[in-house]
Every structure is written in structure tokens, then in C-alpha cells.
C-alpha atoms as a PDB file:
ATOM      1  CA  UNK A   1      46.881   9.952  81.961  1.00  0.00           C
ATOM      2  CA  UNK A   2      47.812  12.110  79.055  1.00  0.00           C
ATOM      3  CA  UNK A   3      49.358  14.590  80.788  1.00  0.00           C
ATOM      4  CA  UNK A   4      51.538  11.525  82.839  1.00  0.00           C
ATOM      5  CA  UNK A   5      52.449  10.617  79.421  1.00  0.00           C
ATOM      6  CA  UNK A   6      53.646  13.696  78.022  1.00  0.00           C
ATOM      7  CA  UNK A   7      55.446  14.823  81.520  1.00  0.00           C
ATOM      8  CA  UNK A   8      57.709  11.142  81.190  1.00  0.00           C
ATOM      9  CA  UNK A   9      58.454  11.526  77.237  1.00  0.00           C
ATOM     10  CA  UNK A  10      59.611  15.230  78.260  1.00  0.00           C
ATOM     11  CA  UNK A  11      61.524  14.049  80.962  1.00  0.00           C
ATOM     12  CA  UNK A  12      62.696  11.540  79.298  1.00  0.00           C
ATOM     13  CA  UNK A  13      63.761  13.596  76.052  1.00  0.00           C
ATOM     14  CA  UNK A  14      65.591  16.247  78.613  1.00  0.00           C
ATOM     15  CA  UNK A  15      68.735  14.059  80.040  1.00  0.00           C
ATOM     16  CA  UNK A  16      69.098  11.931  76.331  1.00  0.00           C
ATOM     17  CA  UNK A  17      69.534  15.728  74.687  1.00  0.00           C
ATOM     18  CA  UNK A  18      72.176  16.451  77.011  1.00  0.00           C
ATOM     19  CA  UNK A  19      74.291  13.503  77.096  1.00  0.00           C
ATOM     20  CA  UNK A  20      74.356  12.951  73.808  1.00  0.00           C
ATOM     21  CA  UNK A  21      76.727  15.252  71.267  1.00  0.00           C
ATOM     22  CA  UNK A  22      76.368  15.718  68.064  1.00  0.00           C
ATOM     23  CA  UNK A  23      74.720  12.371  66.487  1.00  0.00           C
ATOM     24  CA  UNK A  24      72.093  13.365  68.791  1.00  0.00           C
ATOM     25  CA  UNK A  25      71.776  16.929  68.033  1.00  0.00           C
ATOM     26  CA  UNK A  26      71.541  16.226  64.512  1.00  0.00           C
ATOM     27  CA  UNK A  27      68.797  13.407  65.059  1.00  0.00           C
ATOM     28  CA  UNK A  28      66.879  15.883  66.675  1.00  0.00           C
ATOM     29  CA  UNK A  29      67.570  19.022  64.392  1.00  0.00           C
ATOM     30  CA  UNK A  30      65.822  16.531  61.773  1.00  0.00           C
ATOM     31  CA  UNK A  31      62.545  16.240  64.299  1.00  0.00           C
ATOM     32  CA  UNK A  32      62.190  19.693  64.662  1.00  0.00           C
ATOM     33  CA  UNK A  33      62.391  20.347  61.132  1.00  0.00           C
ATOM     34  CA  UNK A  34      59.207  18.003  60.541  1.00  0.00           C
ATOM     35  CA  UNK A  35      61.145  14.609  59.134  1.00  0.00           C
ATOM     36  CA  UNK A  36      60.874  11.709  60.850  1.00  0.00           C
ATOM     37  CA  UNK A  37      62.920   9.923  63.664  1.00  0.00           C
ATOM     38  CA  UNK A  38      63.516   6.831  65.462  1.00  0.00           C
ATOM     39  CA  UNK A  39      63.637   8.734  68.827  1.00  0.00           C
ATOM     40  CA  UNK A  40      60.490  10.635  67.939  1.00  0.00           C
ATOM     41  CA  UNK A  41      58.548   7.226  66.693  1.00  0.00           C
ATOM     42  CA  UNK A  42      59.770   5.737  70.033  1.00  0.00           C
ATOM     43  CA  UNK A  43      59.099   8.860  72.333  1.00  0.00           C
ATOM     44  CA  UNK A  44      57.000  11.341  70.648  1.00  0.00           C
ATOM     45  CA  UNK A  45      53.431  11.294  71.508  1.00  0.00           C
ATOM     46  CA  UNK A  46      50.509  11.577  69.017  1.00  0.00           C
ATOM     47  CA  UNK A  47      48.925  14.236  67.156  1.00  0.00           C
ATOM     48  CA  UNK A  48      45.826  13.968  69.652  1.00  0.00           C
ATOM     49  CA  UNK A  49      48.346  14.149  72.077  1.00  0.00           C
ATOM     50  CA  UNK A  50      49.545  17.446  70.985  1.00  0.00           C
ATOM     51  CA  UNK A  51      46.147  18.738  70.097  1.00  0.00           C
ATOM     52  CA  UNK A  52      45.511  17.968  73.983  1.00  0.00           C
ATOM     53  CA  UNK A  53      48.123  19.443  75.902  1.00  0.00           C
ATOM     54  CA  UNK A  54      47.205  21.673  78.519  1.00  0.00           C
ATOM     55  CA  UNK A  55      48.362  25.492  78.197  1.00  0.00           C
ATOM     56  CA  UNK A  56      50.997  25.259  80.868  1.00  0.00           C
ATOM     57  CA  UNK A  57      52.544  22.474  79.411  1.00  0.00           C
ATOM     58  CA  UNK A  58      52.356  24.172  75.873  1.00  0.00           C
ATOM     59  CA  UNK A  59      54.307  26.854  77.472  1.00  0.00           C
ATOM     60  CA  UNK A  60      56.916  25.078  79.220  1.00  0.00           C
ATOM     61  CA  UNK A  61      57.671  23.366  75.582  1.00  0.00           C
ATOM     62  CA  UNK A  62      57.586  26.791  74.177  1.00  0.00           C
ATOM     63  CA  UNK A  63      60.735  27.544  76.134  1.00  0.00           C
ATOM     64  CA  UNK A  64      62.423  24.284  76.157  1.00  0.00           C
ATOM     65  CA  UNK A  65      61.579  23.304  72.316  1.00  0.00           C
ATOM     66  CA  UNK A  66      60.385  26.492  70.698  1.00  0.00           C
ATOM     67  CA  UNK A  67      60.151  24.926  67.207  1.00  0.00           C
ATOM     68  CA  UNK A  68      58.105  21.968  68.464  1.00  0.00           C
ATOM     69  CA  UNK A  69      55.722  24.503  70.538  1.00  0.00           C
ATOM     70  CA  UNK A  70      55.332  26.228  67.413  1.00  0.00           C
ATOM     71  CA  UNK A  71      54.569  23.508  65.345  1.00  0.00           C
ATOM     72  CA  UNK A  72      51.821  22.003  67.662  1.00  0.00           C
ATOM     73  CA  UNK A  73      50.013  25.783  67.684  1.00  0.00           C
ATOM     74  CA  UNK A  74      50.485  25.647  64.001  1.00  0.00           C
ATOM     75  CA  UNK A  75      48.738  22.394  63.850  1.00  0.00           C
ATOM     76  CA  UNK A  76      46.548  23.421  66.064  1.00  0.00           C
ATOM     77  CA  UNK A  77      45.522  26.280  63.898  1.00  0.00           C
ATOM     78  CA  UNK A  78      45.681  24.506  61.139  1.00  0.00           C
ATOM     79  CA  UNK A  79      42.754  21.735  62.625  1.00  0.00           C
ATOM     80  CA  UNK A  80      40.613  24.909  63.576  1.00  0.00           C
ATOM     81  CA  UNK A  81      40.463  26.762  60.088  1.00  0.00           C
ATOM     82  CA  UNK A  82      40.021  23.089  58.824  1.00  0.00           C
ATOM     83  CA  UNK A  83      36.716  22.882  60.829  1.00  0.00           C
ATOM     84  CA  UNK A  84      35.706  25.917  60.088  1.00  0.00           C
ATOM     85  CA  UNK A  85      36.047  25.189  56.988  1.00  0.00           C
ATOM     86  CA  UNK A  86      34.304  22.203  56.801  1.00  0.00           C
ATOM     87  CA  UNK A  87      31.302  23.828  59.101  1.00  0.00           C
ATOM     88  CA  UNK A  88      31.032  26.842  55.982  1.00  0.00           C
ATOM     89  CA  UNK A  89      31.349  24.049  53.356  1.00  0.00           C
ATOM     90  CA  UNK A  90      28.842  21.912  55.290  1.00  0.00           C
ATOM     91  CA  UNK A  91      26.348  25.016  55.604  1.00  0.00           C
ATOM     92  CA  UNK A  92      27.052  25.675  51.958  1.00  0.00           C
ATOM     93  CA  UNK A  93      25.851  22.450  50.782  1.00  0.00           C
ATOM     94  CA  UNK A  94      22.546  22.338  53.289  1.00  0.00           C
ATOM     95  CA  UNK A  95      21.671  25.813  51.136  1.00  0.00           C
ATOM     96  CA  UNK A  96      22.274  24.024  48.249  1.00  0.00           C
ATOM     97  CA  UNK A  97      20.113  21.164  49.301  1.00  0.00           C
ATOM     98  CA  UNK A  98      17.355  23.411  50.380  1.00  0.00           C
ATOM     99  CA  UNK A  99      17.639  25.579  47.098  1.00  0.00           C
ATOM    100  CA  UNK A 100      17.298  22.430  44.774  1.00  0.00           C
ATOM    101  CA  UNK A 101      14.427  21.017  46.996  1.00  0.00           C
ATOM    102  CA  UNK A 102      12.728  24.080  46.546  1.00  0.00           C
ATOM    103  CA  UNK A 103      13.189  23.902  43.117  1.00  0.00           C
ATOM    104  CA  UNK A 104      12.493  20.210  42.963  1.00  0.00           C
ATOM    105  CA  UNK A 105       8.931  21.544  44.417  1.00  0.00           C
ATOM    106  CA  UNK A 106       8.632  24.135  41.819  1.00  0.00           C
ATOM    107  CA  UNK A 107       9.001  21.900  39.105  1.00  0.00           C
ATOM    108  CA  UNK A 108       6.969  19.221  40.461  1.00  0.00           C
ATOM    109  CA  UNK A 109       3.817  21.411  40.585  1.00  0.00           C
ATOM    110  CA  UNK A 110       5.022  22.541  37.403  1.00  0.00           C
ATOM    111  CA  UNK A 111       5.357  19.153  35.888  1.00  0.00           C
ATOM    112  CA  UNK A 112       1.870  18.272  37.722  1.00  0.00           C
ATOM    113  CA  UNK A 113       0.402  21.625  36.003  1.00  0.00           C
ATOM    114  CA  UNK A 114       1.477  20.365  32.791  1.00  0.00           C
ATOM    115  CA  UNK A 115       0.527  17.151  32.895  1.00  0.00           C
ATOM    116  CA  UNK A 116      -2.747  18.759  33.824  1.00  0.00           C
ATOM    117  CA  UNK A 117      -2.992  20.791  30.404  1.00  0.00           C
ATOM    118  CA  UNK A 118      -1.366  17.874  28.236  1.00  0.00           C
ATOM    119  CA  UNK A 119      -4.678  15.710  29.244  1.00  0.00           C
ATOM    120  CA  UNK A 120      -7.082  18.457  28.958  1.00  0.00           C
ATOM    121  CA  UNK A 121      -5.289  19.251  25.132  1.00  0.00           C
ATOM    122  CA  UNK A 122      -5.615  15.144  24.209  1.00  0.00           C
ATOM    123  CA  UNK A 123      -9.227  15.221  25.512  1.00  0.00           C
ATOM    124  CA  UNK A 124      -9.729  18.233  23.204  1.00  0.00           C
ATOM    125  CA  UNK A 125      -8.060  16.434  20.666  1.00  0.00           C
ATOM    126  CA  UNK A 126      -9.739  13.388  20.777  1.00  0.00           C
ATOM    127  CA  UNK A 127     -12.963  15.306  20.710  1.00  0.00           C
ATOM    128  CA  UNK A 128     -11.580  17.385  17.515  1.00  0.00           C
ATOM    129  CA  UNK A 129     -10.854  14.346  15.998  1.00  0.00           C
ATOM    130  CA  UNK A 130     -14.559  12.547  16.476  1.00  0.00           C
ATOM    131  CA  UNK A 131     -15.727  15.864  15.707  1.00  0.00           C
ATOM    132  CA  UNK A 132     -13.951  16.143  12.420  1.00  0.00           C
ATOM    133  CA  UNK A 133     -14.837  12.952  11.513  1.00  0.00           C
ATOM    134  CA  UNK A 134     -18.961  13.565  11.987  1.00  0.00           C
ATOM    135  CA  UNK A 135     -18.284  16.466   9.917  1.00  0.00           C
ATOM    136  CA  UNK A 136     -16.798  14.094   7.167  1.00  0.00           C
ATOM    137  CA  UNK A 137     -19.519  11.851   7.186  1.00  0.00           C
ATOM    138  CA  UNK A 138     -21.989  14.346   7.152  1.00  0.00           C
ATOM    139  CA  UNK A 139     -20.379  15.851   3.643  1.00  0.00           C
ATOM    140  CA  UNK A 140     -20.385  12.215   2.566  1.00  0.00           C
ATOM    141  CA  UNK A 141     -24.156  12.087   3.625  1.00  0.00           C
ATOM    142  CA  UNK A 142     -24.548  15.266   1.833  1.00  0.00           C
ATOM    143  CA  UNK A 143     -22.821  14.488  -1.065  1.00  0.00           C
ATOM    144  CA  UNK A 144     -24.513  11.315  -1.812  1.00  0.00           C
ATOM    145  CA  UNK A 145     -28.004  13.557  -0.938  1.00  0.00           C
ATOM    146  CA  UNK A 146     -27.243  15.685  -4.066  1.00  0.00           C
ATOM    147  CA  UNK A 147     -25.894  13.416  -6.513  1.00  0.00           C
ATOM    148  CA  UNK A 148     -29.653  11.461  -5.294  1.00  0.00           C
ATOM    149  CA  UNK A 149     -31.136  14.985  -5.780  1.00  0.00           C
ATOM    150  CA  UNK A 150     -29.384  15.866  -9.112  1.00  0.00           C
ATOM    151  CA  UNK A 151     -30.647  12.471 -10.689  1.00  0.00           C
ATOM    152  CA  UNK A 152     -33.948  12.894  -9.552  1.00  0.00           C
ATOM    153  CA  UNK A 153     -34.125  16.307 -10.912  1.00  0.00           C
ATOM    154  CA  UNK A 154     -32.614  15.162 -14.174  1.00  0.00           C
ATOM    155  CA  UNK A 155     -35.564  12.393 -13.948  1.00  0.00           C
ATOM    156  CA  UNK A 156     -38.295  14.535 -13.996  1.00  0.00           C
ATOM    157  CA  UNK A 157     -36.875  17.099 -16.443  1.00  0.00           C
ATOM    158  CA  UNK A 158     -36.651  13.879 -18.844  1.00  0.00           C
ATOM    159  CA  UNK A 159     -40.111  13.174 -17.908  1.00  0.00           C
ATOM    160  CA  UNK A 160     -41.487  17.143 -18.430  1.00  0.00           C
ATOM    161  CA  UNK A 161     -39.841  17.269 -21.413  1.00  0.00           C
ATOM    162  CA  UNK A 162     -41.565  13.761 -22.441  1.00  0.00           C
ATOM    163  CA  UNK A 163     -45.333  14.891 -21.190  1.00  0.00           C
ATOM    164  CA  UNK A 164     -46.059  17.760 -23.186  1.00  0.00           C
ATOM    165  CA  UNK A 165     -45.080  16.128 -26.613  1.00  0.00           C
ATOM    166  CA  UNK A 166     -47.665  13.547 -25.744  1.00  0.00           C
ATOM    167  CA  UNK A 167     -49.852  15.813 -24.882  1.00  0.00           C
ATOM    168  CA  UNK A 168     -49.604  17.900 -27.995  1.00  0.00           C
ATOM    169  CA  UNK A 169     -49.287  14.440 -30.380  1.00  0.00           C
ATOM    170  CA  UNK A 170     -53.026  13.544 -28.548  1.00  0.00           C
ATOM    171  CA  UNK A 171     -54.053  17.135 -28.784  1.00  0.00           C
ATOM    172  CA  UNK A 172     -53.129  17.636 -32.610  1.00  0.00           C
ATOM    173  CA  UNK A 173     -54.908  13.729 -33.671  1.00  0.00           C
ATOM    174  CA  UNK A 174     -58.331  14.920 -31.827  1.00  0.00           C
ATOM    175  CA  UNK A 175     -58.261  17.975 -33.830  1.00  0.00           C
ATOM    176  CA  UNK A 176     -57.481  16.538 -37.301  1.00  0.00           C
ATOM    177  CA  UNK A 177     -60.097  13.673 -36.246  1.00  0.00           C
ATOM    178  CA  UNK A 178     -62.718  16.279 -35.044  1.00  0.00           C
ATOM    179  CA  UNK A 179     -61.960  17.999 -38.439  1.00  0.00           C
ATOM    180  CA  UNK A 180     -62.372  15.273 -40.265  1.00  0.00           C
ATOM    181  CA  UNK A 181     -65.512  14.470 -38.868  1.00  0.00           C
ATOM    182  CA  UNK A 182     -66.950  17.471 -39.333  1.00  0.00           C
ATOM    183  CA  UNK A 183     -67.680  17.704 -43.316  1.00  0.00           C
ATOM    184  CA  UNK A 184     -69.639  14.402 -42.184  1.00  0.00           C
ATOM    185  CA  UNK A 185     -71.755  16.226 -40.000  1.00  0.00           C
ATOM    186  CA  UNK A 186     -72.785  19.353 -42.176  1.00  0.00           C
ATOM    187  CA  UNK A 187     -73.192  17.038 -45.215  1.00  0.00           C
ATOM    188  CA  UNK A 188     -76.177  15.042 -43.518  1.00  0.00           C
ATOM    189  CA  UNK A 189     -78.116  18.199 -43.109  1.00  0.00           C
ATOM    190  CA  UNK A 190     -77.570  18.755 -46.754  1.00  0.00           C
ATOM    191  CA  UNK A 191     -78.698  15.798 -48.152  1.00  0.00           C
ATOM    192  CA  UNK A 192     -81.431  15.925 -46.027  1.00  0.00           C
ATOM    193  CA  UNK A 193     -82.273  18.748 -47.476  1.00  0.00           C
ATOM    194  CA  UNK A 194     -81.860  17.719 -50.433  1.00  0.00           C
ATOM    195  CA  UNK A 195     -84.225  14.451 -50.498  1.00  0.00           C
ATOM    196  CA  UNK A 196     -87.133  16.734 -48.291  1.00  0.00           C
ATOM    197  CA  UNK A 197     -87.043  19.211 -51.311  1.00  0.00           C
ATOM    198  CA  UNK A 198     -87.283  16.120 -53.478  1.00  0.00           C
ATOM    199  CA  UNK A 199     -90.055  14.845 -52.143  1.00  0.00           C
ATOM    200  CA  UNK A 200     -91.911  18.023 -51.233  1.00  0.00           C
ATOM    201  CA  UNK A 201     -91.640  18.408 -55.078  1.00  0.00           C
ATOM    202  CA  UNK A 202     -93.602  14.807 -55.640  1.00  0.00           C
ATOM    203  CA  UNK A 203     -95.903  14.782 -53.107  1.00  0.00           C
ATOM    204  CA  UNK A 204     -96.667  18.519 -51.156  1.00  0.00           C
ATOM    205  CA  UNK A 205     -95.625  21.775 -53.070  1.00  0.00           C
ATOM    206  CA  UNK A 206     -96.487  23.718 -49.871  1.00  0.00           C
ATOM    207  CA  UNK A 207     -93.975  21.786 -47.497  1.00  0.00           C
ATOM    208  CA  UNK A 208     -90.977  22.312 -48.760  1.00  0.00           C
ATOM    209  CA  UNK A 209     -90.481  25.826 -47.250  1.00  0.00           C
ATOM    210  CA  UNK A 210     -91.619  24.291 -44.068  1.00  0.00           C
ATOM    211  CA  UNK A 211     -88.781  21.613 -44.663  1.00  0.00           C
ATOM    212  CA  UNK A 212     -86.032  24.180 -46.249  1.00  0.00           C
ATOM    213  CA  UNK A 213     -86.433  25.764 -42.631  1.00  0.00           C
ATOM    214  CA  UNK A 214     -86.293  22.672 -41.010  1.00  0.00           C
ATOM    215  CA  UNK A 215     -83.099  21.691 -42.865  1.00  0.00           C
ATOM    216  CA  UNK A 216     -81.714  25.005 -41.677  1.00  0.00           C
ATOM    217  CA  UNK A 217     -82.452  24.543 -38.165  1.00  0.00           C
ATOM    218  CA  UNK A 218     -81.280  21.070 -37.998  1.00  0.00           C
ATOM    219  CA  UNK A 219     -77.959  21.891 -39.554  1.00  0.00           C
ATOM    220  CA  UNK A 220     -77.242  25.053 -37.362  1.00  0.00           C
ATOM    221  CA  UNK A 221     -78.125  22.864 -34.438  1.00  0.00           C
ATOM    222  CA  UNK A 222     -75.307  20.093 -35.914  1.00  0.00           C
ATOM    223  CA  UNK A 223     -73.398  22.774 -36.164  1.00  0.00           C
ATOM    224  CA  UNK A 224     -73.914  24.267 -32.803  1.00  0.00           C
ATOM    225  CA  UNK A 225     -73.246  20.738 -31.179  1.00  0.00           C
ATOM    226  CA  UNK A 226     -70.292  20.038 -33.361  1.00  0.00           C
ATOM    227  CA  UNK A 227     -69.011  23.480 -31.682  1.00  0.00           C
ATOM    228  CA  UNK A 228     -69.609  22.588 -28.214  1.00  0.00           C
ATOM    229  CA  UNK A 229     -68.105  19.220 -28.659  1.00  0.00           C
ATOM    230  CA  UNK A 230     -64.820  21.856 -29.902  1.00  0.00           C
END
């Protein structure tokens, strides 16, 4: 059908350029130089037309219309380094797409890898933190052990230094009692010597050596008691 088509518009194109002079000749100068026409809207046929005409018929065009056979190859050439490239641009941006899901995969296990280590660094810092604050509470602890320590240690250095004046207040009063007692003890022996002598004298002349040595021993053994009471 397309080749009925284009045989009738270039038969039909063939007697109108001859009978015509130069209105039409100048109508059709204008086609061939690429502007447009009423005879060409009426009787031209379409770009897939063109794009679709057999090789023969190219060639027949080529000698009848040399311009419009060149045009058409033109057109023709022009389509094909179109497609090609489109087909180059095309394969140009599946690389593309392939290259950025690539790296779309890189930096997802990247971004999974990371996410990784950001949990593992809060769980470490979560256990620092705990951590640091056990150690705070154990200085608090601490602290409040040695201030407890420091007062009793202040306590019983208060107290030490208390004991041993009491001790050496009680110590001191015993002696000066003990020494006071003492002239007590060795004057009994005396005046017990002194009334035996006496009344040796009155009644026995012989006993009072006998009680002079009695005197003596009972006042060395006062004596001798006094010192182990010391």
C-alpha cells in the first residue's frame, strides 16, 4: 500500500511539473529547499513514508528529484546516528545505574557496619557511665568511712590522753595516803615500847630486855608489812 501511494503522488507530481511554468517551478524550488508547500501538504507523503521507501524507488527519485532523494538519505542518516545515539546514551545510563547500585550496596553494609559500632560504643558508654558512677559512690562511701574513722581516732586520743591523768591523780593520793599512814604505824611500836619499858621498870626488872626485843621485832614486822602493802 505504501509503495501504491508513493508510485500515484510521483505520478501525479510528474505531468503538474511539466505543465505548469514558472509559478510552479518556483512553488516547487521552495519544497526542495525544505520550506513548506501547499502542493507538498496535499501530495507529499510522510516522513515514515520516506523512511520506508524501497531502494529502487529511492533511486528512481534520485534521478528525477535529486535534492528530494538527498534529503530523504539525509534524514535517513540523520534517524540512524539518532538511534545510535540514543542506544550509547541508553547503555551509558544502565552503567550508571549499575555503578550507583553498587555503590548503594557498599554504603549500605557500610551504614549497617556502622550502625553496628555506634551500638556497641553506646553500650560501652552506658556501661562507662554506671561504672563511673559506682566509682563515685564508692569515694562517697569512702569518704564518709574516714571522716567516721578520723573522729573515732580523735575519740580515743581524747580518751588516752584523759586515762593516764586519772591514773596518775589515783596513783599520787594512794601514795601521799600510804605516807601518811605510815608515821602511824611505826609510832605504835614505839609507844609500845615505851609503856613495856614502863612497866618492866614497876613490876619485872628482868623483862624489859625480853620486851625491848619484842618491841623491835614487832616494829620491823610493821614495817615489813607496811612495805609489802608498798
Amino acid at each position: 500500500m505504501r509503495s501504491l501511494s508513493l508510485d500515484a503522488a510521483f505520478f501525479e507530481g510528474l505531468p503538474f511539473q511539466g505543465g505548469i511554468g514558472g509559478g510552479a517551478g518556483h512553488k516547487r524550488s521552495g519544497s526542495m529547499d525544505g520550506e513548506s508547500s501547499l502542493f507538498e501538504g496535499e501530495s507529499a507523503p510522510p516522513d515514515y513514508a520516506k523512511k520506508a521507501m524501497p531502494a529502487d524507488r529511492l533511486a528512481e527519485l534520485s534521478l528525477l528529484d535529486p535534492k528530494r532523494a538527498k534529503r530523504i538519505l539525509a534524514n535517513r542518516q540523520s534517524a540512524a546516528r539518532s538511534k545510535e545515539r540514543k542506544i550509547k546514551y541508553t547503555s551509558e545510563l544502565e552503567k550508571k545505574v549499575q555503578t550507583l547500585q553498587t555503590e548503594a550496596t557498599t554504603l549500605s553494609t557500610q551504614l549497617t557496619l556502622l550502625q553496628r559500632d555506634t551500638s556497641g560504643l553506646t553500650a560501652e558508654n552506658r556501661e562507662l557511665k554506671l561504672r563511673l558512677q559506682s566509682m563515685e559512690e564508692q569515694a562517697k562511701l569512702r569518704d564518709a568511712l574516714n571522716d567516721a574513722l578520723r573522729e573515732e581516732v580523735q575519740r580515743l586520743k581524747i580518751a588516752a590522753g584523759q586515762v593516764p591523768n586519772m591514773n596518775g591523780n589515783s596513783f599520787n593520793g594512794g601514795m601521799q595516803h600510804q605516807q601518811q599512814q605510815m608515821p602511824t604505824y611505826f609510832s605504835q611500836p614505839q609507844q609500845m615500847h615505851y609503856l613495856g619499858g614502863h612497866q618492866g621498870r614497876h613490876h619485872h626488872p628482868n623483862n624489859s630486855h625480853s620486851s625491848l626485843n619484842g618491841g623491835q621485832s614487832m616494829s620491823g614486822q610493821t614495817l615489813n608489812d607496811s612495805m609489802d602493802f608498798m
